[in-house]
N, C-alpha and C. Protein backbone atom coordinates (compact mmCIF):
# COMPACT_ATOMS: atom_id res chain seq x y z
N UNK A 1 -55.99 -183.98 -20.58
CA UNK A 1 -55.64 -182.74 -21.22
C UNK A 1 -56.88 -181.90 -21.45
N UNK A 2 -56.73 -180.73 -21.02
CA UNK A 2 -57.88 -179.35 -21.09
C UNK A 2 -58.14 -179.37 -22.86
N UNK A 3 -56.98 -179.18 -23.07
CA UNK A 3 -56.66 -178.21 -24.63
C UNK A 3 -57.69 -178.99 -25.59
N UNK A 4 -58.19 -178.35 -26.10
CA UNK A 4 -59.40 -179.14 -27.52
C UNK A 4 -58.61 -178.75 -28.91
N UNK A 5 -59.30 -179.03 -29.57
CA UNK A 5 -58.64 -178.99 -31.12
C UNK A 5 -59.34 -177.75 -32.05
N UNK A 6 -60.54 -177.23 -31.43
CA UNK A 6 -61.39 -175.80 -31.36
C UNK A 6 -60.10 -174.89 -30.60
N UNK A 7 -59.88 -174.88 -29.44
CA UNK A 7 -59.20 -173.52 -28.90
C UNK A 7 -57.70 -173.65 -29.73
N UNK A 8 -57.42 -175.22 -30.24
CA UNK A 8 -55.63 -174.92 -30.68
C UNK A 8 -55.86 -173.99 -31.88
N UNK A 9 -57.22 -174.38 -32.90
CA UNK A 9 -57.21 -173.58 -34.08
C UNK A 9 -57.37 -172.35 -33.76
N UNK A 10 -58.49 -171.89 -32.72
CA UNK A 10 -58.60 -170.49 -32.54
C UNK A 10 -56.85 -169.76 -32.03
N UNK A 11 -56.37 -170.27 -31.31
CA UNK A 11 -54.79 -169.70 -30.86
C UNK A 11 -53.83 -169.70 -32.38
N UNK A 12 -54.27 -170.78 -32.99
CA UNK A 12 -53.50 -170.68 -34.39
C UNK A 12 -53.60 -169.92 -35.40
N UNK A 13 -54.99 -169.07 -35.12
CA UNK A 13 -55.49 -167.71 -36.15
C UNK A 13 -54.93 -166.97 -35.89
N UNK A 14 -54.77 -166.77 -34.52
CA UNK A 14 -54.97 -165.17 -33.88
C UNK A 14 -52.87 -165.33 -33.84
N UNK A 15 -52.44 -165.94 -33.75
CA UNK A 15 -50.96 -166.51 -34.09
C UNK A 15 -50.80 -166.13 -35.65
N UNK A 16 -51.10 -166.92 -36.64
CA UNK A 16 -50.98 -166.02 -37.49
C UNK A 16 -51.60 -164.90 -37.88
N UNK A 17 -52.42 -164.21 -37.46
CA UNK A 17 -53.05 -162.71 -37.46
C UNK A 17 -51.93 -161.74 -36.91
N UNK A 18 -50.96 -162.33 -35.60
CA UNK A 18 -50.16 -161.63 -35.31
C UNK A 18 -49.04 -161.29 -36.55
N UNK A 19 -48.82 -162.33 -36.97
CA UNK A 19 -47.40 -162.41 -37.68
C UNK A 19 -48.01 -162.12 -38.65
N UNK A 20 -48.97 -162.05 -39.30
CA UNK A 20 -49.36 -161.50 -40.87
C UNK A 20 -49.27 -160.28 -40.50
N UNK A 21 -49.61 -159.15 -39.45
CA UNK A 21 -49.85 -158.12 -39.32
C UNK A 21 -48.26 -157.22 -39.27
N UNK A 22 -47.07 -158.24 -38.48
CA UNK A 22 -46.05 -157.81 -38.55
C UNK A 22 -45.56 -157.90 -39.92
N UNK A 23 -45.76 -159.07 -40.28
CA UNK A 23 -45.17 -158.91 -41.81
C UNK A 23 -45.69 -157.53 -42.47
N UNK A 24 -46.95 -157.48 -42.51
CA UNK A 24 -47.90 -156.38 -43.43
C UNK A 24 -46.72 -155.24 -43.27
N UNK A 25 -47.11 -154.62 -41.94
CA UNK A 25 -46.23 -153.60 -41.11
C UNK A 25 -44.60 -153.55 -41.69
N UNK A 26 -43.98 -154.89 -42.32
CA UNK A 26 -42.34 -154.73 -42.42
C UNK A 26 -42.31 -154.62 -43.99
N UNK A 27 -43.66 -154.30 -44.65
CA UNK A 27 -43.58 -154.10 -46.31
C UNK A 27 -43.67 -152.89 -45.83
N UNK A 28 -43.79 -151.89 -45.34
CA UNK A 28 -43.91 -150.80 -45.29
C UNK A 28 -42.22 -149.96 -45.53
N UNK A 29 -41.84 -149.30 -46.57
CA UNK A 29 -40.33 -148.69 -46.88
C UNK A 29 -40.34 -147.68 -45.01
N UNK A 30 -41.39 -147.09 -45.12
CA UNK A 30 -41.50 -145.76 -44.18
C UNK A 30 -41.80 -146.17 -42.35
N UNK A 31 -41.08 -145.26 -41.98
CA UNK A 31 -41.59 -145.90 -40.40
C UNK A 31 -43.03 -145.49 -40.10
N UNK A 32 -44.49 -146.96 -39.22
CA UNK A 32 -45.41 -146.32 -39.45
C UNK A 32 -45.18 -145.03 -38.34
N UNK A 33 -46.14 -144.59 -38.04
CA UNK A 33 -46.62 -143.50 -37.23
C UNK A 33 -47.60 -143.89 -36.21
N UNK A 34 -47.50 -144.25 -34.96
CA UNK A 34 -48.51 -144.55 -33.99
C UNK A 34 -49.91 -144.19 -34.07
N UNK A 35 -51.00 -144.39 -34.42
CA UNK A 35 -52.08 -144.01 -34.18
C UNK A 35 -53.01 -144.42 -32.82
N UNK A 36 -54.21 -143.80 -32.15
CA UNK A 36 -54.54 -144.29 -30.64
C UNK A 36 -55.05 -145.72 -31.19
N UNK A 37 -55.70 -145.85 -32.49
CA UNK A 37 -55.77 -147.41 -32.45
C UNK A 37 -55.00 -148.65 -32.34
N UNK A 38 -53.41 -147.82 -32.51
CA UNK A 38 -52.66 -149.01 -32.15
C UNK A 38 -51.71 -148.77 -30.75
N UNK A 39 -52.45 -148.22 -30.03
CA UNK A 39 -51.97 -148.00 -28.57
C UNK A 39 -51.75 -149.54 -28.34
N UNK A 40 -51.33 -149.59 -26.85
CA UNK A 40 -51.39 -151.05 -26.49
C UNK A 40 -52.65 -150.93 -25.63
N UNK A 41 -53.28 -151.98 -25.37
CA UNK A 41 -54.56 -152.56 -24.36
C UNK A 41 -54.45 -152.08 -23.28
N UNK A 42 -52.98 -152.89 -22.61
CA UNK A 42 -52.68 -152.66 -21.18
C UNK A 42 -51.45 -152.52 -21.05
N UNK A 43 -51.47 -152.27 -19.53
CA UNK A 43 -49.96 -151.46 -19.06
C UNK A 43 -49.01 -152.49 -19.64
N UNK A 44 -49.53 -153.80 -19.55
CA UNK A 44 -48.14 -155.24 -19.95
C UNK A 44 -48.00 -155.49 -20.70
N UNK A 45 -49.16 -154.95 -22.00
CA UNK A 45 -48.79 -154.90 -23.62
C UNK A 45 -47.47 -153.83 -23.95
N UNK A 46 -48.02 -152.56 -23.01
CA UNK A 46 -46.36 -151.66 -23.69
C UNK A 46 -45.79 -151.56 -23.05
N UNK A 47 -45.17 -152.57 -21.85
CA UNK A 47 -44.16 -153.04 -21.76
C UNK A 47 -43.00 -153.91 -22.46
N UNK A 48 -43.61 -154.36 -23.22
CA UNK A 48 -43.23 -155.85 -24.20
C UNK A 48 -42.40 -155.18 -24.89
N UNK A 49 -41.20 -155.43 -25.41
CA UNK A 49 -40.34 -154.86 -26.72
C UNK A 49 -40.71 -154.88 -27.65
N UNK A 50 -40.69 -154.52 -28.86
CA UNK A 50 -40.74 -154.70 -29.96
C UNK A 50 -39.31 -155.94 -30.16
N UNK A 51 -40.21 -156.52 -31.42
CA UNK A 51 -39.57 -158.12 -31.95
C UNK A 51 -38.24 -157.49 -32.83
N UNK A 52 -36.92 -157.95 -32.55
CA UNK A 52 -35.88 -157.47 -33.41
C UNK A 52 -36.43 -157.08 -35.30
N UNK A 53 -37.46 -157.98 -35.46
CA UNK A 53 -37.84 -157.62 -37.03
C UNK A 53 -38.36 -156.80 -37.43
N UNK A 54 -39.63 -156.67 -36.29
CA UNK A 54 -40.45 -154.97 -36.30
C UNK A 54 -39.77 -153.59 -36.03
N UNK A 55 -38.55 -154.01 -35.41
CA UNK A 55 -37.83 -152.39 -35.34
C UNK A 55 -37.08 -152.45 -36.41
N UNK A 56 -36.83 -153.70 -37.16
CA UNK A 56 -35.57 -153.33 -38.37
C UNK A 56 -36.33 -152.29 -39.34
N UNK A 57 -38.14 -153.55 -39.37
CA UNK A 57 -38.62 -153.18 -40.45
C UNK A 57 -39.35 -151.57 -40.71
N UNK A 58 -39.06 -150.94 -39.42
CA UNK A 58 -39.22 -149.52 -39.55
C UNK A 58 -37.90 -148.43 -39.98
N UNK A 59 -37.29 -149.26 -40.55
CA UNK A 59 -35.99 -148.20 -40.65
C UNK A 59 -35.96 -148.18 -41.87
N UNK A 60 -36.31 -146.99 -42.95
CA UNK A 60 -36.32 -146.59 -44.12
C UNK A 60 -35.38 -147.34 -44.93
N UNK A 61 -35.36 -147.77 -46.07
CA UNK A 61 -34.71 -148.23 -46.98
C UNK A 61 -33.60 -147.03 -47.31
N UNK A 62 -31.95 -147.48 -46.99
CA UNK A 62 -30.32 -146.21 -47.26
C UNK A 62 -30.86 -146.53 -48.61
N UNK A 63 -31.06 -147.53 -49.92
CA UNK A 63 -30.81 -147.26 -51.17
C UNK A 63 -31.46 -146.48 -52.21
N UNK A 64 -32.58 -146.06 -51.16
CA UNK A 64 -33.93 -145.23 -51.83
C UNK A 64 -33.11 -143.59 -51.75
N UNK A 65 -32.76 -142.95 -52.96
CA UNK A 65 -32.47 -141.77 -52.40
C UNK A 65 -33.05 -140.79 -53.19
N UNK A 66 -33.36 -139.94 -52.88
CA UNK A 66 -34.37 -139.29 -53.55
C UNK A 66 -33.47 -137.57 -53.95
N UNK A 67 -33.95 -137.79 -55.25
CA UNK A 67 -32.62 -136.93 -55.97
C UNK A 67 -33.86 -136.16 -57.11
N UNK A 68 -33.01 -134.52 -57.63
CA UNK A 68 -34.51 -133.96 -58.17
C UNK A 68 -33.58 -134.59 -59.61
N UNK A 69 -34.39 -134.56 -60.78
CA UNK A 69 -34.18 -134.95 -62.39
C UNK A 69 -32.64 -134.11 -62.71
N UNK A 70 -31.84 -134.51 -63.37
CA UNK A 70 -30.69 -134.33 -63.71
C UNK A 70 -31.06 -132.94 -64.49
N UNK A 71 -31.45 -132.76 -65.28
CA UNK A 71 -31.82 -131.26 -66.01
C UNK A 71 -31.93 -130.15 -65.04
N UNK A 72 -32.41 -130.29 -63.65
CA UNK A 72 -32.21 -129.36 -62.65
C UNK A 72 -31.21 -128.61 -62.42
N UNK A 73 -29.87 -129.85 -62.76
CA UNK A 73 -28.43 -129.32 -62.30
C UNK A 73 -27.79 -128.71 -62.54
N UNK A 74 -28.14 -127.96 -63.47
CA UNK A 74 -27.03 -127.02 -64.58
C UNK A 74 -26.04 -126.24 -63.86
N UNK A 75 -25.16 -126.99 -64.50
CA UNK A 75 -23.42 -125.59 -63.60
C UNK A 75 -24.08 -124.02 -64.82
N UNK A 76 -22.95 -123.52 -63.96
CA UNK A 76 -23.09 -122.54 -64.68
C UNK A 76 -22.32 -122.05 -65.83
N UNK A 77 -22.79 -121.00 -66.84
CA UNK A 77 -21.90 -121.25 -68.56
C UNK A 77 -20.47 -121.00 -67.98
N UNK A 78 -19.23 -121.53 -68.94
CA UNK A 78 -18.11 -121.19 -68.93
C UNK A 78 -18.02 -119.19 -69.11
N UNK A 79 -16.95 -119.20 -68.49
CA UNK A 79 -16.24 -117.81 -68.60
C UNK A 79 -14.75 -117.79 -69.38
N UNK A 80 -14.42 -117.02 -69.93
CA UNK A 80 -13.37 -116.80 -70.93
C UNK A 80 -12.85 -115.06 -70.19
N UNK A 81 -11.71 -115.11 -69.70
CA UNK A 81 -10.91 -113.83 -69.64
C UNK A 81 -10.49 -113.18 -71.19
N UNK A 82 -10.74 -112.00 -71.57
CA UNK A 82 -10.22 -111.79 -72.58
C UNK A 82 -9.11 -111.17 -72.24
N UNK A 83 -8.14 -110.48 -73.03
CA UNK A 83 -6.72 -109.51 -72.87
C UNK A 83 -6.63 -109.45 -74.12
N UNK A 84 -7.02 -108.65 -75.12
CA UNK A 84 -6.39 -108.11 -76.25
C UNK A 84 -6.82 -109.65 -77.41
N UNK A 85 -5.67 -110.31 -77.36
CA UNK A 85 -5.76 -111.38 -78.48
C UNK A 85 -5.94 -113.23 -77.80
N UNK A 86 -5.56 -112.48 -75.93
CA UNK A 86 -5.04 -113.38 -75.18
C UNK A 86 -6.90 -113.60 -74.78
N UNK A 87 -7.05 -115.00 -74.61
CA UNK A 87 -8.03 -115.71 -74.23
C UNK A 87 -8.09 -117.00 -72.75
N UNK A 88 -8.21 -116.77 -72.07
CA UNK A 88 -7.84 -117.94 -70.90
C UNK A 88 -9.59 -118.11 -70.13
N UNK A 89 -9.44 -119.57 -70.28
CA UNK A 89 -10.89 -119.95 -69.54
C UNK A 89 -10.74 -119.42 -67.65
N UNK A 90 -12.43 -119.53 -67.56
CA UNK A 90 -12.01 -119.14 -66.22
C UNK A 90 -12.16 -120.51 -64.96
N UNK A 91 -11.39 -120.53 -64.00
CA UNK A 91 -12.15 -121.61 -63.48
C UNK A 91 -13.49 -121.61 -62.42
N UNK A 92 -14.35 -121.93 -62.42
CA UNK A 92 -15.89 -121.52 -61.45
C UNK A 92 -15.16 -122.10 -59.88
N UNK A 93 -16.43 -121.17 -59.60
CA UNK A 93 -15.65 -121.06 -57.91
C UNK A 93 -17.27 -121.15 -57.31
N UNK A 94 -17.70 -120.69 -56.63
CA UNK A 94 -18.66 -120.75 -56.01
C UNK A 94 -20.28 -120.59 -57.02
N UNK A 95 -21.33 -121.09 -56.44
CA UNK A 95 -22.33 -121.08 -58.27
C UNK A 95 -24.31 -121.55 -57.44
N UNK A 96 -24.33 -120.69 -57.85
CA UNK A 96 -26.04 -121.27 -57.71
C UNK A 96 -26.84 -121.12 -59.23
N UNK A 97 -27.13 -122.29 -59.93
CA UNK A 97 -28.26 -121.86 -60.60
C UNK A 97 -28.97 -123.15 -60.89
N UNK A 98 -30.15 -123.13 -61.18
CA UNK A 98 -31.11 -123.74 -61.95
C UNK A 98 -31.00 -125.03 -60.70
N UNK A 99 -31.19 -124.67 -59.80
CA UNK A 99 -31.91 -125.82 -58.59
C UNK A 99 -31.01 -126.58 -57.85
N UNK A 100 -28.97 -126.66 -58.33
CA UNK A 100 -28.10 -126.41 -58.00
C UNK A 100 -27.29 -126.10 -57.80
N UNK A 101 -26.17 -126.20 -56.72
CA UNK A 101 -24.93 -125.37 -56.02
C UNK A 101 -24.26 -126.02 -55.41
N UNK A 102 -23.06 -124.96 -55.73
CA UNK A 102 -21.82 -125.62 -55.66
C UNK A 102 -21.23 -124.14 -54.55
N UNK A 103 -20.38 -124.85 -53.65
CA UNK A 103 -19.68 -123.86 -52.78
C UNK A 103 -18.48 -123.61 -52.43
N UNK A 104 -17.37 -123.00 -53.12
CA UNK A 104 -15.83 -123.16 -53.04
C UNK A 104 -15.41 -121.90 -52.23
N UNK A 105 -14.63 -121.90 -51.54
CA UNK A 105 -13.65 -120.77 -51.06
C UNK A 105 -12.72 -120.05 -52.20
N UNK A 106 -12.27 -119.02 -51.77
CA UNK A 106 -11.31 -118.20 -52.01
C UNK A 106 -10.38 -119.33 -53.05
N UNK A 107 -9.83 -118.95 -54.07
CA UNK A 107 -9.30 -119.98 -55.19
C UNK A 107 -8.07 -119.13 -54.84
N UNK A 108 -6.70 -119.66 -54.39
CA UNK A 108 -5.48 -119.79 -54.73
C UNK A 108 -4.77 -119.40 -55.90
N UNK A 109 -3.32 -118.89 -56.18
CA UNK A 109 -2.81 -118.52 -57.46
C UNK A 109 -2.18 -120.33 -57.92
N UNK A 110 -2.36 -121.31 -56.59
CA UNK A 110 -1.71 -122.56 -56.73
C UNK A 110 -2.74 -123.07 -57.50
N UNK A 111 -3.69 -122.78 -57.20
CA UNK A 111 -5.14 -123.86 -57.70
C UNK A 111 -5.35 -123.22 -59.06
N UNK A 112 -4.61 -122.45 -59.70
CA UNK A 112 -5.08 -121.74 -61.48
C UNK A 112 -3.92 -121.98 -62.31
N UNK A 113 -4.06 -122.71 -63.39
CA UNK A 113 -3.18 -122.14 -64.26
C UNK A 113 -2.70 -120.49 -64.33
N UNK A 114 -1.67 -120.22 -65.25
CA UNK A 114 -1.70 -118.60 -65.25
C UNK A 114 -1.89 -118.16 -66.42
N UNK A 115 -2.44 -116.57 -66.47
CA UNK A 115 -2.13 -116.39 -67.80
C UNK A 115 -1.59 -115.42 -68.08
N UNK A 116 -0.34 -114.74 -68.58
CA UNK A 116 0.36 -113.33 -68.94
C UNK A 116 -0.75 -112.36 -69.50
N UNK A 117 -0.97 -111.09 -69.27
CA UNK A 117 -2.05 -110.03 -69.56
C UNK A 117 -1.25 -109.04 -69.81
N UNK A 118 -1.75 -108.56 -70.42
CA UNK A 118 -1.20 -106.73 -70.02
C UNK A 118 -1.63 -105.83 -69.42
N UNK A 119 -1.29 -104.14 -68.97
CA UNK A 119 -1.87 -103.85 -68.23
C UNK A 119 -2.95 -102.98 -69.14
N UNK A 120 -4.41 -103.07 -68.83
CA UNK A 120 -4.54 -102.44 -69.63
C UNK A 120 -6.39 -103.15 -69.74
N UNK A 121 -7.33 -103.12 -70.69
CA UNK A 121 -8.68 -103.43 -70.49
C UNK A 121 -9.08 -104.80 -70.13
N UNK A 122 -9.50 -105.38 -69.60
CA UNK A 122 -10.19 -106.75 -69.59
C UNK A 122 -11.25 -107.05 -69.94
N UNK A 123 -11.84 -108.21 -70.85
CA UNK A 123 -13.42 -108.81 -70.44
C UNK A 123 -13.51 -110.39 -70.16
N UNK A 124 -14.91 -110.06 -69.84
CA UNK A 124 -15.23 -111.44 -69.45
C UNK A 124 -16.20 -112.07 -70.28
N UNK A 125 -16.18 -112.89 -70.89
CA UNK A 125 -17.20 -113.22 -71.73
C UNK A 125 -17.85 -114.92 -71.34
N UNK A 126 -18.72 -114.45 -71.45
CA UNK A 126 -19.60 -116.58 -70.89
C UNK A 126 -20.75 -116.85 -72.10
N UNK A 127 -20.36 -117.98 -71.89
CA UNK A 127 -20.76 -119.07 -73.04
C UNK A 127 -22.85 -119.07 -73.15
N UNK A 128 -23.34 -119.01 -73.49
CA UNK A 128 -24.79 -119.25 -73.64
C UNK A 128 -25.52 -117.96 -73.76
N UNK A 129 -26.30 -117.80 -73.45
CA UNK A 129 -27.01 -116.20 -73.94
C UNK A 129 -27.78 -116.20 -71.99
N UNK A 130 -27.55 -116.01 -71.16
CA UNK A 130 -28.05 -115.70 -69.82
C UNK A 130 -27.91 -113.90 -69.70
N UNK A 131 -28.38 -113.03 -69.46
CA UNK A 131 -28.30 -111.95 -69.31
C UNK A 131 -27.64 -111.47 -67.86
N UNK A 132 -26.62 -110.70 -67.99
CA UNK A 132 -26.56 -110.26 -66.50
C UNK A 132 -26.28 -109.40 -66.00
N UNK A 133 -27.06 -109.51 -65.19
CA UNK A 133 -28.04 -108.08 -64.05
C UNK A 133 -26.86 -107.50 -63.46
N UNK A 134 -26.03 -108.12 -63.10
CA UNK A 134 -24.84 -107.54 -62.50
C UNK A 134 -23.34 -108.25 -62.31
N UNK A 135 -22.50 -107.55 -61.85
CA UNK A 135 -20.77 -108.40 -61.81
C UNK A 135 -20.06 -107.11 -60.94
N UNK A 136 -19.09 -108.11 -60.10
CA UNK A 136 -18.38 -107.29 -59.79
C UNK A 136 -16.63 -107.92 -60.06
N UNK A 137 -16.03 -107.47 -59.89
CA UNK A 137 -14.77 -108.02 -59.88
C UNK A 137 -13.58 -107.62 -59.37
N UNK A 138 -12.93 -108.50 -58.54
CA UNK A 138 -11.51 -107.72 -57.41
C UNK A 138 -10.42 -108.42 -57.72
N UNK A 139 -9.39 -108.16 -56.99
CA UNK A 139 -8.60 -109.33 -57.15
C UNK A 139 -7.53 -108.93 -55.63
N UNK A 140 -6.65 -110.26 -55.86
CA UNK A 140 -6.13 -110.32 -54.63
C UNK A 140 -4.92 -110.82 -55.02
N UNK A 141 -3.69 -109.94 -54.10
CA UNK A 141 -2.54 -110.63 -54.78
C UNK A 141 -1.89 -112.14 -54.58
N UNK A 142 -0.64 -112.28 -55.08
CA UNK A 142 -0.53 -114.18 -55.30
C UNK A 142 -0.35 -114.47 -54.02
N UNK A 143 0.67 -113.40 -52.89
CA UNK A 143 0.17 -114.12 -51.63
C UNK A 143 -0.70 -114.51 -50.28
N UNK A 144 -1.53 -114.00 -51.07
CA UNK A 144 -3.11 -113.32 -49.92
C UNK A 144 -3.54 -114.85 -50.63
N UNK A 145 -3.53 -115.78 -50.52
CA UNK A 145 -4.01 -116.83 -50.61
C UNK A 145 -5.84 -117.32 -50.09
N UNK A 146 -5.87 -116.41 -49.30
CA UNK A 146 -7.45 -116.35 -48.67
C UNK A 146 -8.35 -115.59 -49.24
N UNK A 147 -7.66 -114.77 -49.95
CA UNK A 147 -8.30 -113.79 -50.40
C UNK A 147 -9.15 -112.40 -49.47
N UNK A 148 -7.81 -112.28 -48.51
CA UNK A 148 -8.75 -111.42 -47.16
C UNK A 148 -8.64 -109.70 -47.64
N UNK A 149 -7.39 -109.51 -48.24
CA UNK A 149 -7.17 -108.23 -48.47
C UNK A 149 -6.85 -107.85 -50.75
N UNK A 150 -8.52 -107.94 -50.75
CA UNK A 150 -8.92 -107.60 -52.02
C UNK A 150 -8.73 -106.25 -52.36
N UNK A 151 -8.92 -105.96 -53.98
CA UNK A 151 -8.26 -104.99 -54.60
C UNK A 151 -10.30 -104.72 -55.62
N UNK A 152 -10.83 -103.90 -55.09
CA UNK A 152 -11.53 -103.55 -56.30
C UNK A 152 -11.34 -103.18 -57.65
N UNK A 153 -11.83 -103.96 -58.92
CA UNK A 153 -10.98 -104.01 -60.20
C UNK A 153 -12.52 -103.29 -60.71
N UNK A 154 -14.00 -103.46 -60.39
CA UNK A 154 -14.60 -102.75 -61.09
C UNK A 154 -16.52 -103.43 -60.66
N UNK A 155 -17.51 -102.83 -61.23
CA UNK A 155 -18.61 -103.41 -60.74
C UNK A 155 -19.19 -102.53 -61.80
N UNK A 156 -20.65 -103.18 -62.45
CA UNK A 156 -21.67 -103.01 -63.09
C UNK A 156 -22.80 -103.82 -63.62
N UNK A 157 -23.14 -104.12 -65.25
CA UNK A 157 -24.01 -105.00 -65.24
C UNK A 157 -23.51 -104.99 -66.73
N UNK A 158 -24.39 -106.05 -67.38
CA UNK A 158 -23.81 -106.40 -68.97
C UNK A 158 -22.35 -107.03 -68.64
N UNK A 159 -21.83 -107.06 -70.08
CA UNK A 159 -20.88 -107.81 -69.71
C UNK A 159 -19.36 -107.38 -69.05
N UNK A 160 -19.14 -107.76 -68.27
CA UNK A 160 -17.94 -107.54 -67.19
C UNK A 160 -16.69 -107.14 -68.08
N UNK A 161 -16.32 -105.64 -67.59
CA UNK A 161 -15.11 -104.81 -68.63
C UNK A 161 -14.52 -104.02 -67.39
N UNK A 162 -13.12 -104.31 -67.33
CA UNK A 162 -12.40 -103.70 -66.13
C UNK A 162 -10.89 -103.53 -66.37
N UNK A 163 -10.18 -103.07 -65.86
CA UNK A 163 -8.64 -102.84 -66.11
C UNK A 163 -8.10 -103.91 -64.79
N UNK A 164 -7.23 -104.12 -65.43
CA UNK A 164 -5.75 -104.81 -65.02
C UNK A 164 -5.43 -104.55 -63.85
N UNK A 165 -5.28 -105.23 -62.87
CA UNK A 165 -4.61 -104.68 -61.85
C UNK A 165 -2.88 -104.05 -61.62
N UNK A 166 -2.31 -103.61 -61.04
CA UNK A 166 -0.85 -103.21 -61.24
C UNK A 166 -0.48 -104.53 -61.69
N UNK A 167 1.34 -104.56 -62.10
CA UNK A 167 1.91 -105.42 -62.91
C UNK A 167 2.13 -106.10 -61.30
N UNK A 168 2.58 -107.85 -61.92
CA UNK A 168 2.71 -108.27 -60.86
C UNK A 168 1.74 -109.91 -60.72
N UNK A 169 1.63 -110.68 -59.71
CA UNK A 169 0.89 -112.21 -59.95
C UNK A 169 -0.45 -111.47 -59.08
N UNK A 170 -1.54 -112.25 -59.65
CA UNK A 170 -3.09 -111.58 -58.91
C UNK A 170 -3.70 -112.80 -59.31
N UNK A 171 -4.66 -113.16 -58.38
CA UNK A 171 -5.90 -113.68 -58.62
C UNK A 171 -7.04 -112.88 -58.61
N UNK A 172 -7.92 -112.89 -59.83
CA UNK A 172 -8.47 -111.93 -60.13
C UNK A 172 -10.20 -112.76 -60.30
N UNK A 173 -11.21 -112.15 -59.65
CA UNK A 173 -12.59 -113.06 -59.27
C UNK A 173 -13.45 -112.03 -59.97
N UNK A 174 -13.96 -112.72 -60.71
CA UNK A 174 -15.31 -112.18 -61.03
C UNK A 174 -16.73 -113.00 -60.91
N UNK A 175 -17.79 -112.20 -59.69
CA UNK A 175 -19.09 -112.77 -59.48
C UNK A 175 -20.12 -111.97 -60.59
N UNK A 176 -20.55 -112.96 -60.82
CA UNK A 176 -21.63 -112.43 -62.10
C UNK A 176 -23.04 -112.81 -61.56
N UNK A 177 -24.16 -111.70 -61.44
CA UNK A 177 -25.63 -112.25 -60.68
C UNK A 177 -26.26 -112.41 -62.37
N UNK A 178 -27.08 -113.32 -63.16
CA UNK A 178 -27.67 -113.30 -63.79
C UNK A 178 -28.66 -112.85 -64.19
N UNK A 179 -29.29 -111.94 -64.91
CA UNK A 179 -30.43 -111.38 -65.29
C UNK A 179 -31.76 -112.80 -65.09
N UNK A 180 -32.83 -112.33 -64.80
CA UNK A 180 -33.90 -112.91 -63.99
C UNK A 180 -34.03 -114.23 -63.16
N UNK A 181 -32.99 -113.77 -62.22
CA UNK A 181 -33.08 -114.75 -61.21
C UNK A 181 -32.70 -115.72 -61.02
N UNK A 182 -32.33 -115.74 -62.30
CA UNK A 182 -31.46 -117.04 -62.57
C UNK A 182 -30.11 -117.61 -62.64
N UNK A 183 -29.82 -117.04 -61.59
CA UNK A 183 -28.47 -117.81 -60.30
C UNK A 183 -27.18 -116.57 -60.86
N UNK A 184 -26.22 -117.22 -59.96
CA UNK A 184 -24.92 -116.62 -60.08
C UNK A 184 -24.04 -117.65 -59.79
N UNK A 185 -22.85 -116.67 -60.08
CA UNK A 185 -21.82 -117.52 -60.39
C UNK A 185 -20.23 -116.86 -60.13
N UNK A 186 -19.33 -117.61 -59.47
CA UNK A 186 -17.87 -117.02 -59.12
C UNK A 186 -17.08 -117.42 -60.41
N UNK A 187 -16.05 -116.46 -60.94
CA UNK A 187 -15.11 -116.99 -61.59
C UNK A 187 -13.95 -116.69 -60.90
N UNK A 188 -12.41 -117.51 -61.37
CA UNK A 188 -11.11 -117.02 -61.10
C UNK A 188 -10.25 -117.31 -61.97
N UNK A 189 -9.17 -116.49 -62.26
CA UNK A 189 -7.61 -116.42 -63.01
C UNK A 189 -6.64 -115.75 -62.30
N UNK A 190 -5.38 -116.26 -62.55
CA UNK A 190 -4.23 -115.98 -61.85
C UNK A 190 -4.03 -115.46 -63.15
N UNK A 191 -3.52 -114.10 -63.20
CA UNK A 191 -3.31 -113.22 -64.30
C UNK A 191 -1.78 -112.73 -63.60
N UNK A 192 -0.79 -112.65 -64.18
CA UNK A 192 0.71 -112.06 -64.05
C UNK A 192 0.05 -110.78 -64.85
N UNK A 193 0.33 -110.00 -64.52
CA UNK A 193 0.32 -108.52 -65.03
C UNK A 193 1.44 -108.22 -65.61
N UNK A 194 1.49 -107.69 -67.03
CA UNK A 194 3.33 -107.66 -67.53
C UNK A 194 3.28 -105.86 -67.83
């Protein structure tokens, strides 16, 4: 026999040098990134596959998810329809503020409670002290369900004051942009007009 007990130890380093190095490499969460130092030697080194463990161990950890601090998320304040004595919340529809958003379509007279109005002034009033820069508000009747063929009910800034649409079932939207930048927000009510 050739083999000495010098070359088995030297093959037994460089054996585990390999596999320590893969291990090292499979603590890594992130896939590495090739650098020319870890090219291969020769044409028959990158030929070779990668070992089923070294390709697992480049595949990012699914349970790591990276999410910004919950205080970011703020929906936006409630809205309240007024009518005289009559009060009905509104429900939010589409919304950007404070780092998130939310994105809804056209709200349905199916998707609202209702609320009887009269014909006659409206407001809108929302919960917290946010200032706002602007609002507009339309509405669309109960069977325009898409909301394709809207009714302008009114547009300005401060707080949202508009009349009634004719008597009759409406879904009635008010977008409110917030004074400094700080997001907007859709509301909706299915208002029967009496």
């Amino acid at each position: 026999m050739s083999s000495s007990w010098p070359g088995r130890l030297t093959a037994l380093v460089l054996l585990v040098g390999v596999v320590t190095g893969c291990t090292a490499e499979s603590a890594s969460p992130l896939p590495a990134s090739p650098t020319l130092s870890q090219a291969p030697a020769t044409a028959e080194a990158s030929q070779t596959p990668p070992s089923p463990s070294a390709t697992l161990a480049r595949t990012p950890d699914p349970t790591v998810i990276a999410t910004p601090p919950a205080e970011t998320l703020a929906p936006p304040p409630a809205a309240t329809l007024v009518a005289g004595t009559t009060r009905q919340p509104g429900e939010p529809g589409s919304w950007a503020m404070a780092g998130g958003t939310s994105s809804a379509p056209w709200l349905p007279v199916h998707a609202l409670d209702p609320v009887e109005v009269p014909q006659g002034p409206l407001t809108v009033e929302l919960e917290g002290d946010l200032g706002i820069a602007s609002w507009t508000a339309q509405a669309a009747t109960a069977e325009d369900t898409l909301g394709e063929r809207l009714t302008s009910l009114g547009e300005g800034s401060g707080t949202p004051a508009f009349h009634a649409p004719s008597a009759g079932a409406w879904v009635v939207a008010v977008e409110v942009r917030f004074a400094g930048n700080q997001g907007s927000a859709s509301y909706y009510w299915h208002v029967v007009v009496t």
